[in-house]
N, C-alpha and C. Protein backbone atom coordinates (compact mmCIF):
# COMPACT_ATOMS: atom_id res chain seq x y z
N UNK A 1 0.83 -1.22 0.00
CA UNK A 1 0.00 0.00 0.00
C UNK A 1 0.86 1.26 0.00
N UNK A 2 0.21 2.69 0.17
CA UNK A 2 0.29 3.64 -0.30
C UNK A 2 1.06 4.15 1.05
N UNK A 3 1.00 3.39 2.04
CA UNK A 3 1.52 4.06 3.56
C UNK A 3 3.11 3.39 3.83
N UNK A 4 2.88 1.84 3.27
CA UNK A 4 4.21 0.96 3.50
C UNK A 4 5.44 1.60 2.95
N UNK A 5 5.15 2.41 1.97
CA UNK A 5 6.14 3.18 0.87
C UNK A 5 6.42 3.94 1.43
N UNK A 6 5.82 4.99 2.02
CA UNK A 6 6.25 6.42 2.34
C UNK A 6 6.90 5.45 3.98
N UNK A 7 6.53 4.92 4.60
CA UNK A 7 7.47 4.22 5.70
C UNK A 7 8.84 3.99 5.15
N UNK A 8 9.11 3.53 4.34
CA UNK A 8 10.38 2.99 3.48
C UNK A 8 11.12 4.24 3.23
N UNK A 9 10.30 5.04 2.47
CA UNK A 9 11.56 6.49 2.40
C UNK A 9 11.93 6.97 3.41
N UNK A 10 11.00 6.98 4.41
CA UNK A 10 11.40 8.05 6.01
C UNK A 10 12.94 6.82 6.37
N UNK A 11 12.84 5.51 6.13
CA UNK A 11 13.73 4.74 6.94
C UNK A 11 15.18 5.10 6.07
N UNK A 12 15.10 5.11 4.70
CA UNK A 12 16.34 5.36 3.94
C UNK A 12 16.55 6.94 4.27
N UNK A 13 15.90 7.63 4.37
CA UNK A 13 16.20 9.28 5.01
C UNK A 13 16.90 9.31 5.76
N UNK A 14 16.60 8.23 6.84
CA UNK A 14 17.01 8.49 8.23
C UNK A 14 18.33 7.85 8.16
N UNK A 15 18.76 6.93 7.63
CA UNK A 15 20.06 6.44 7.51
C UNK A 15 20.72 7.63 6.75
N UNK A 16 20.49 8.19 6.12
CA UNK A 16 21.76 9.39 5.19
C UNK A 16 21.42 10.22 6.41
N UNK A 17 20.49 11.11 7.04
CA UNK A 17 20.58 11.66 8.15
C UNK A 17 21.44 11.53 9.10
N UNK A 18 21.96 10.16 9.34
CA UNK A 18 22.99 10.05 10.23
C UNK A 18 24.50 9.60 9.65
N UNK A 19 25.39 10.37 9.70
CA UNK A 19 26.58 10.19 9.39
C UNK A 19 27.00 8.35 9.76
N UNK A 20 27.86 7.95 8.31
CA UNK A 20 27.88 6.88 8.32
C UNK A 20 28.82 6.00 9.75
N UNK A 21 29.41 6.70 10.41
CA UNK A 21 30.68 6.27 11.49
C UNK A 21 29.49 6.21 12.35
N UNK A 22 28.42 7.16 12.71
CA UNK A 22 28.37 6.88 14.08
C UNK A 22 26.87 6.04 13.36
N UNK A 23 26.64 5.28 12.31
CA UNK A 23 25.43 4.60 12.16
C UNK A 23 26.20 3.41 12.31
N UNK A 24 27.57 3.13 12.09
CA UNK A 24 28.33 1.92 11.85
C UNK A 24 28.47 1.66 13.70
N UNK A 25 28.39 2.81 14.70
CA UNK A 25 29.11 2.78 15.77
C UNK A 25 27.65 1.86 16.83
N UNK A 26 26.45 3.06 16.58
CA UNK A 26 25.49 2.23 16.73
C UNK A 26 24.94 0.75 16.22
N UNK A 27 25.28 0.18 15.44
CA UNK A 27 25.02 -0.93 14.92
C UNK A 27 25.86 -1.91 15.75
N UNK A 28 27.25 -1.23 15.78
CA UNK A 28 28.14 -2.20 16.76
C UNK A 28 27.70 -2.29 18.38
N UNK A 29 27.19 -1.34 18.74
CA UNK A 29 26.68 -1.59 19.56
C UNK A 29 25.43 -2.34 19.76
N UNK A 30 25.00 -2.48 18.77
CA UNK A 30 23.41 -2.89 19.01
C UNK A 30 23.70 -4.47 19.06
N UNK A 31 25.19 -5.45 18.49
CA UNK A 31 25.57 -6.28 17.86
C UNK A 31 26.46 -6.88 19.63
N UNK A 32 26.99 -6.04 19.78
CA UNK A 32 27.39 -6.08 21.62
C UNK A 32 26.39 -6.32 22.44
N UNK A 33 25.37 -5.80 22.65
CA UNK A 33 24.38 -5.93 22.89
C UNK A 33 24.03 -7.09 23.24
N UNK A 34 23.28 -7.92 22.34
CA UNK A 34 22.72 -9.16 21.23
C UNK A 34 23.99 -9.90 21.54
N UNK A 35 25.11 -9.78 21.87
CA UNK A 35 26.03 -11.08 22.19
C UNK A 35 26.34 -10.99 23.41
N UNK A 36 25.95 -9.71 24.11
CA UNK A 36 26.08 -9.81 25.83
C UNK A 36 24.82 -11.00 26.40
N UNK A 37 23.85 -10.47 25.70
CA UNK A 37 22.59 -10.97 26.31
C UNK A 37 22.43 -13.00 25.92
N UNK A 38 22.89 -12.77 24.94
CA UNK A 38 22.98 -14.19 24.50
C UNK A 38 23.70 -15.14 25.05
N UNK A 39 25.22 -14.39 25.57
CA UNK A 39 26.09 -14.83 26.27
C UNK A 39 25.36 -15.64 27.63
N UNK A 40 24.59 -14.23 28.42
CA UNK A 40 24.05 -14.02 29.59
C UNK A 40 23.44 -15.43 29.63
N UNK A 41 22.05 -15.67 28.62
CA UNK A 41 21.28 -16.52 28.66
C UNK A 41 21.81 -17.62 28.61
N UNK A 42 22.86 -18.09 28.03
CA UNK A 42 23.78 -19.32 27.61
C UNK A 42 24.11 -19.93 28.98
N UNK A 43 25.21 -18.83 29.99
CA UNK A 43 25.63 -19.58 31.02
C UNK A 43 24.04 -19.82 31.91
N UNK A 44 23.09 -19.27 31.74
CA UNK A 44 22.10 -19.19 33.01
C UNK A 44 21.52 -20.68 32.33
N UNK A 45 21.29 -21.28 31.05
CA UNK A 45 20.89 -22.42 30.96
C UNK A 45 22.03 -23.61 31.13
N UNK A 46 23.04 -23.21 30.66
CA UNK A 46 24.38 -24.11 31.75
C UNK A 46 24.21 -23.97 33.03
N UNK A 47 24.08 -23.14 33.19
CA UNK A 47 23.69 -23.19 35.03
C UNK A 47 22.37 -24.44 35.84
N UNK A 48 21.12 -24.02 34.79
CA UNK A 48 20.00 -24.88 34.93
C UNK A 48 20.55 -26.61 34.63
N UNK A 49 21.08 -26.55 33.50
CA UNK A 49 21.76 -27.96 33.05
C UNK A 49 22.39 -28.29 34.06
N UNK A 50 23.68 -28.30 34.88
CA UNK A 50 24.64 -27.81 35.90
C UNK A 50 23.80 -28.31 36.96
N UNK A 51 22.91 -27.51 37.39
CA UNK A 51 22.39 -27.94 38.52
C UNK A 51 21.54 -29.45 39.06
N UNK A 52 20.78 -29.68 37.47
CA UNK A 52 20.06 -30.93 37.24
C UNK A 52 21.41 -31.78 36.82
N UNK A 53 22.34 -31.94 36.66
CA UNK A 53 22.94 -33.32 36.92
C UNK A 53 23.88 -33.20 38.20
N UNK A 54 23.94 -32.16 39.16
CA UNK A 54 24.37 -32.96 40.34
C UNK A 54 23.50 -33.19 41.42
N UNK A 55 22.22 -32.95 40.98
CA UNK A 55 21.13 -33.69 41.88
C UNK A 55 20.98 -34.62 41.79
């Protein structure tokens, strides 16, 4: 539709709006992020695993 489009230009706007270093800087962060949290979740189900075999 006629709305999905004009969504699409505002999103390519907004990327040239922001200088490419600090869109690359945010992304890395967003990517830190997403491997902190993943990390996080990983040991906490090793942990759950961990706990059920020395019971």
């Amino acid at each position: 539709s006629h709305k999905s489009r004009k969504n699409c230009s505002k999103c390519r706007n907004w990327d040239d709006l922001i200088p490419s270093p600090e869109l690359e800087k945010a992304k890395k962060k967003e990517v830190a992020f997403i491997v902190t949290i993943a990390k996080r979740e990983q040991e906490i189900a090793y942990l759950k695993v961990g706990k059920k075999t020395v019971t």
